[in-house]
N, C-alpha and C. Protein backbone atom coordinates (compact mmCIF):
# COMPACT_ATOMS: atom_id res chain seq x y z
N UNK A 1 11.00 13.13 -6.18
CA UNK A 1 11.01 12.97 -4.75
C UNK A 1 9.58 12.68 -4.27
N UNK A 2 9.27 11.34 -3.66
CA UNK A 2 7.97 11.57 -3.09
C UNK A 2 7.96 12.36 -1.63
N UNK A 3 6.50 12.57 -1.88
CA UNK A 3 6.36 13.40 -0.99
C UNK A 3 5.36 12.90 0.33
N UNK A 4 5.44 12.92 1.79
CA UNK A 4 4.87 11.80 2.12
C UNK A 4 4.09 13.12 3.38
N UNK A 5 2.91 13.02 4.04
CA UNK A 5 2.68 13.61 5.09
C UNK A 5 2.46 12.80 6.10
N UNK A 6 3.02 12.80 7.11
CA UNK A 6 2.71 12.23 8.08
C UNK A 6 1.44 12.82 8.97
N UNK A 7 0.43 11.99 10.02
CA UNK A 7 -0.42 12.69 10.37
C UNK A 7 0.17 12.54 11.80
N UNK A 8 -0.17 11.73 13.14
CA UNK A 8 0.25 11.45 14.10
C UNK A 8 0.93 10.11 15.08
N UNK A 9 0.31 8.97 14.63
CA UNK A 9 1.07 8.44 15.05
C UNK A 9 0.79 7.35 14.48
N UNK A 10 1.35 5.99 14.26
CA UNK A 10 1.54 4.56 13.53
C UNK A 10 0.59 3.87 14.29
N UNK A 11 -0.18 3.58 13.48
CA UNK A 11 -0.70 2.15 14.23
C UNK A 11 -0.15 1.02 14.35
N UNK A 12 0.46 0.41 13.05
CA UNK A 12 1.21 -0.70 12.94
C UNK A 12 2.63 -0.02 12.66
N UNK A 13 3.35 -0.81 13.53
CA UNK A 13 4.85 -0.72 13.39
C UNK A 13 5.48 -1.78 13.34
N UNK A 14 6.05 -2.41 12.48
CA UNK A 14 6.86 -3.58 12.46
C UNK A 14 6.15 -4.43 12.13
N UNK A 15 5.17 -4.35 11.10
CA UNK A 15 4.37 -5.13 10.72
C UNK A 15 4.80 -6.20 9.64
N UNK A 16 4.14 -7.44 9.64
CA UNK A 16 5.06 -8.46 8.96
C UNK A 16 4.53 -8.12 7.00
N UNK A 17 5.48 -7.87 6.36
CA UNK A 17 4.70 -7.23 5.20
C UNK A 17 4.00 -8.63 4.64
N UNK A 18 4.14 -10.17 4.97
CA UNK A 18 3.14 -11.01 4.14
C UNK A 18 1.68 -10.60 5.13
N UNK A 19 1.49 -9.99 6.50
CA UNK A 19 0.28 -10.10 6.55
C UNK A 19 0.06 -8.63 5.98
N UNK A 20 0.85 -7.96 5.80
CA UNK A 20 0.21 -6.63 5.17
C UNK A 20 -0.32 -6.81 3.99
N UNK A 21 0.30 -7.96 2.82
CA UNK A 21 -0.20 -8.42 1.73
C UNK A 21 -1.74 -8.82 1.77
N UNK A 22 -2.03 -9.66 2.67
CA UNK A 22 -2.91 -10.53 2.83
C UNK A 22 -3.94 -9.25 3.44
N UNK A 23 -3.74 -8.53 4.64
CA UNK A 23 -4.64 -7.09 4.89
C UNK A 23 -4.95 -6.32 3.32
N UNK A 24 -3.70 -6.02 3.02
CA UNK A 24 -4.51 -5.15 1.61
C UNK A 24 -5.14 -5.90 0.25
N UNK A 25 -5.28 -7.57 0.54
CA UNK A 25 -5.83 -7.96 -0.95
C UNK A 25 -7.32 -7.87 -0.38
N UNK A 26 -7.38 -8.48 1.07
CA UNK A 26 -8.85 -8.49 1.30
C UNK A 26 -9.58 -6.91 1.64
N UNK A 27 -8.71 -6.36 1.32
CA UNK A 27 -9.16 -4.52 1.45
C UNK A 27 -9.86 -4.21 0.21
N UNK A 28 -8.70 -4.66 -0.92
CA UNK A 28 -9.25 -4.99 -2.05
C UNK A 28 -9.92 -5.53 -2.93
N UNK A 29 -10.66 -6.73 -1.96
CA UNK A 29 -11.22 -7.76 -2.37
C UNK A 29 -10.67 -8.33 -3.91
N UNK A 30 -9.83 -8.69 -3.54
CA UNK A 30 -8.98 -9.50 -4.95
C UNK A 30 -8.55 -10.60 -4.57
N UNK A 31 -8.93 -11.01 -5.85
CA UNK A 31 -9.06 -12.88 -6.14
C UNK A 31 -7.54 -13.42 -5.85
N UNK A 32 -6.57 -12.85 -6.39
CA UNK A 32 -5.51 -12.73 -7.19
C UNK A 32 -4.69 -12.87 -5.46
N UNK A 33 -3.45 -13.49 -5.39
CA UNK A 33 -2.68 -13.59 -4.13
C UNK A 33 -1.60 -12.20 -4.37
N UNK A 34 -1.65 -11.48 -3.72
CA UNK A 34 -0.49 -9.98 -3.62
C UNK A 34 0.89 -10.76 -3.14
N UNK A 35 1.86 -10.54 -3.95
CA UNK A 35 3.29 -11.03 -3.40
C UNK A 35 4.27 -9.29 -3.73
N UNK A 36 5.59 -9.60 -3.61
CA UNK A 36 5.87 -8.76 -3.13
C UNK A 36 6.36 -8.18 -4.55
N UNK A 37 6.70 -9.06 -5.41
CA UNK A 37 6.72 -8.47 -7.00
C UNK A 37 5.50 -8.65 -7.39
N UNK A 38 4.51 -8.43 -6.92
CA UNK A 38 3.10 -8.48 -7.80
C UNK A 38 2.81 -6.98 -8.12
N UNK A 39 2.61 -6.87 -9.45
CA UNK A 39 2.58 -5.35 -9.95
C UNK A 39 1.18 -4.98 -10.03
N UNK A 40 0.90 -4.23 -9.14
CA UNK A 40 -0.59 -4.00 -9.04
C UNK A 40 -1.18 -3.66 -9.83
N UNK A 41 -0.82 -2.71 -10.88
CA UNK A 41 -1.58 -1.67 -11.72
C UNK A 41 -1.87 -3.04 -13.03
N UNK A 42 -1.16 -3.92 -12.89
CA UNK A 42 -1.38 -5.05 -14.37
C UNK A 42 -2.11 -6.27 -13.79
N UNK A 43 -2.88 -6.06 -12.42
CA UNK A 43 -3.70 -7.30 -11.99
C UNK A 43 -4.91 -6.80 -12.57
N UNK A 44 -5.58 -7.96 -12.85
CA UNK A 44 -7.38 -7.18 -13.67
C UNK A 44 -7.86 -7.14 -12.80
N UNK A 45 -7.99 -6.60 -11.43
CA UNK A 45 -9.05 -6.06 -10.64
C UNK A 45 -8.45 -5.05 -10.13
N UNK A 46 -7.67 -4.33 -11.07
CA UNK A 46 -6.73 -2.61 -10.27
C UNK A 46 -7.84 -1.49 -10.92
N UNK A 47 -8.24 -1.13 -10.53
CA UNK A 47 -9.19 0.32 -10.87
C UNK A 47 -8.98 1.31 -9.96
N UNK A 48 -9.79 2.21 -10.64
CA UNK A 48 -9.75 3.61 -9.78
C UNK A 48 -10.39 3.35 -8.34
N UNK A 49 -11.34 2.53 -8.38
CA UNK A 49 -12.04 2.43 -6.87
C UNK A 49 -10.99 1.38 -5.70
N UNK A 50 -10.28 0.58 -6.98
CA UNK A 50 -9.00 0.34 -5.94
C UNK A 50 -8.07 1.33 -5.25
N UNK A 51 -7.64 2.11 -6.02
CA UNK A 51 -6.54 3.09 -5.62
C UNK A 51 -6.83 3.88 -4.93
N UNK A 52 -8.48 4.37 -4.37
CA UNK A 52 -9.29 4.96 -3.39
C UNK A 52 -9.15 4.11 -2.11
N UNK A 53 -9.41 2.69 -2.50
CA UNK A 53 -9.63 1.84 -1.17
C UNK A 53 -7.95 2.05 -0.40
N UNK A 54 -6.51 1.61 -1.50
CA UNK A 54 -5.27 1.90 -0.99
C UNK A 54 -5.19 3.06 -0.69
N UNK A 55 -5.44 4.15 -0.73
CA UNK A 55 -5.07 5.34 -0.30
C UNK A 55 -5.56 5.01 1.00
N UNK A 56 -6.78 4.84 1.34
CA UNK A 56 -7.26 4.92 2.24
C UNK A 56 -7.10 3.66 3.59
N UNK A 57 -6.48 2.83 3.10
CA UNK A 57 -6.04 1.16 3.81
C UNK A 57 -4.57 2.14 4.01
N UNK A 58 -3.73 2.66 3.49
CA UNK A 58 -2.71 3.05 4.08
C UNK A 58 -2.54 4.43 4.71
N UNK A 59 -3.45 5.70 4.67
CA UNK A 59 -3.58 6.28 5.68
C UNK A 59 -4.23 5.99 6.75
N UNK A 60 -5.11 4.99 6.74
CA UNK A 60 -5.68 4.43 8.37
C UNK A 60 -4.80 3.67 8.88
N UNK A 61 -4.46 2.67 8.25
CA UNK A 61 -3.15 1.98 9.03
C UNK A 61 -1.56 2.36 9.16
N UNK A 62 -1.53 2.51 8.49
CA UNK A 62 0.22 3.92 8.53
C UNK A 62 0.37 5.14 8.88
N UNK A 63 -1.14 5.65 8.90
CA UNK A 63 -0.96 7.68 8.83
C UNK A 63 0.24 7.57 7.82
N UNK A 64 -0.06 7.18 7.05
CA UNK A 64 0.70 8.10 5.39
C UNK A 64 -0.15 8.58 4.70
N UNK A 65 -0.19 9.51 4.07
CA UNK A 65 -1.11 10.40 3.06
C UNK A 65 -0.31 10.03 1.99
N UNK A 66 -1.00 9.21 0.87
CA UNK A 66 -0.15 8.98 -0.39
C UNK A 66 -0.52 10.21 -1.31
N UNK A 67 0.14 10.42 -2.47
CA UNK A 67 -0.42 11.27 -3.36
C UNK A 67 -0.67 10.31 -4.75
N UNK A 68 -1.69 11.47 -5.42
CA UNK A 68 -1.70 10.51 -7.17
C UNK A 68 -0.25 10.71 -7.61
N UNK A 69 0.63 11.30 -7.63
CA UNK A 69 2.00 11.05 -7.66
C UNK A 69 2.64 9.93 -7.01
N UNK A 70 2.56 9.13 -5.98
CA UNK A 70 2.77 8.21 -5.07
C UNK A 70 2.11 7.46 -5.75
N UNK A 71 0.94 7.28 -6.23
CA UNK A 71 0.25 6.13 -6.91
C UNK A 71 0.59 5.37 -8.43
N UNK A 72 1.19 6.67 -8.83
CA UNK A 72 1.72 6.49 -10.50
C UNK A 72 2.90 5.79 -10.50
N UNK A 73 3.81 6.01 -9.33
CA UNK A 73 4.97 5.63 -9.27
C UNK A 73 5.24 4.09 -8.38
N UNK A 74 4.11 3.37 -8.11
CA UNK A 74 4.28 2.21 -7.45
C UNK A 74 4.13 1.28 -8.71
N UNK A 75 4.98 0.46 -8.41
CA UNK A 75 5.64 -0.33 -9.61
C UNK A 75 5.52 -1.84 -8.88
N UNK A 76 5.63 -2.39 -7.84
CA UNK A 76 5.36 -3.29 -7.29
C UNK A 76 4.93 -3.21 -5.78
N UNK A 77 4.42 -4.38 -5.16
CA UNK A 77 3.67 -4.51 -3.62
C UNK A 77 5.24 -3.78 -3.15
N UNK A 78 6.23 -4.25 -3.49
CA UNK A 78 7.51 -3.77 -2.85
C UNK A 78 7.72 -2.21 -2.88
N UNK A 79 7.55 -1.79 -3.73
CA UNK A 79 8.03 -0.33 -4.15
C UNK A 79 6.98 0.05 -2.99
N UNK A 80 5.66 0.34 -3.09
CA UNK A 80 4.09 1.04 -2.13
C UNK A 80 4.98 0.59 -0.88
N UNK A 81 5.68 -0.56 -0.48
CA UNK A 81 5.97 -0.67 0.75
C UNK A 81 7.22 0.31 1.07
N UNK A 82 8.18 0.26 0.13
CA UNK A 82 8.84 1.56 0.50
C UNK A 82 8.42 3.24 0.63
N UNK A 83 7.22 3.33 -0.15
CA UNK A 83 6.49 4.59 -0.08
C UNK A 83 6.13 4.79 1.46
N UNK A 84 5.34 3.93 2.17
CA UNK A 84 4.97 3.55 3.10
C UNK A 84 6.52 3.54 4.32
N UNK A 85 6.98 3.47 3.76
CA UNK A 85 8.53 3.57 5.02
C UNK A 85 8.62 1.62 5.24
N UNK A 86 9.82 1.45 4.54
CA UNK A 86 10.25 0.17 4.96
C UNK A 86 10.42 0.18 6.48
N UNK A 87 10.67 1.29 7.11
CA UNK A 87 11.17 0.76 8.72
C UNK A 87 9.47 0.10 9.53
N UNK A 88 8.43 0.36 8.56
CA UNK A 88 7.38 -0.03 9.70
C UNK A 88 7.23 -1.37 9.41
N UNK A 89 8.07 -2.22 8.84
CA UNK A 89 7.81 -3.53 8.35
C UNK A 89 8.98 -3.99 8.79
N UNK A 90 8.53 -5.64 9.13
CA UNK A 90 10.06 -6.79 9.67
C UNK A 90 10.13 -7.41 8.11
């Protein structure tokens, strides 16, 4: 079961997930285009200082608190977007 904390309120709601793609590659500064089966952890620029920058690109813009449990278990851009709550995306 993930486990998700919410803090207070959404910044983005209904956000279009290709610009959320395009927000989190340049968060990430990666070369590489994010699609929605793009498996993050097998792009060569996924490191630990990435998974700091996503934690932190999705509690400022979502108020979601991911966990390293939440992180182990994202399997594609799609899956993190369901972590994240599919309802904040069109």
């Amino acid at each position: 079961m993930v486990r998700r904390r919410f803090i207070k309120k959404n910044k983005f709601i209904n956000m279009k997930k290709e610009h959320f793609l395009h927000q989190l590659q340049e968060e990430l500064e990666f070369e590489e285009t994010l699609f929605l089966d793009t498996e993050l952890t097998k792009t060569n620029e996924w490191d630990s200082m990435g998974a700091m920058v996503l934690l932190s690109f999705v509690a400022t813009n979502f108020d979601v608190i991911l966990t390293a449990s939440d992180l182990k278990s994202i399997t594609t851009m799609d899956s993190l977007i369901d972590l994240i709550g599919s309802e904040k995306f069109d």
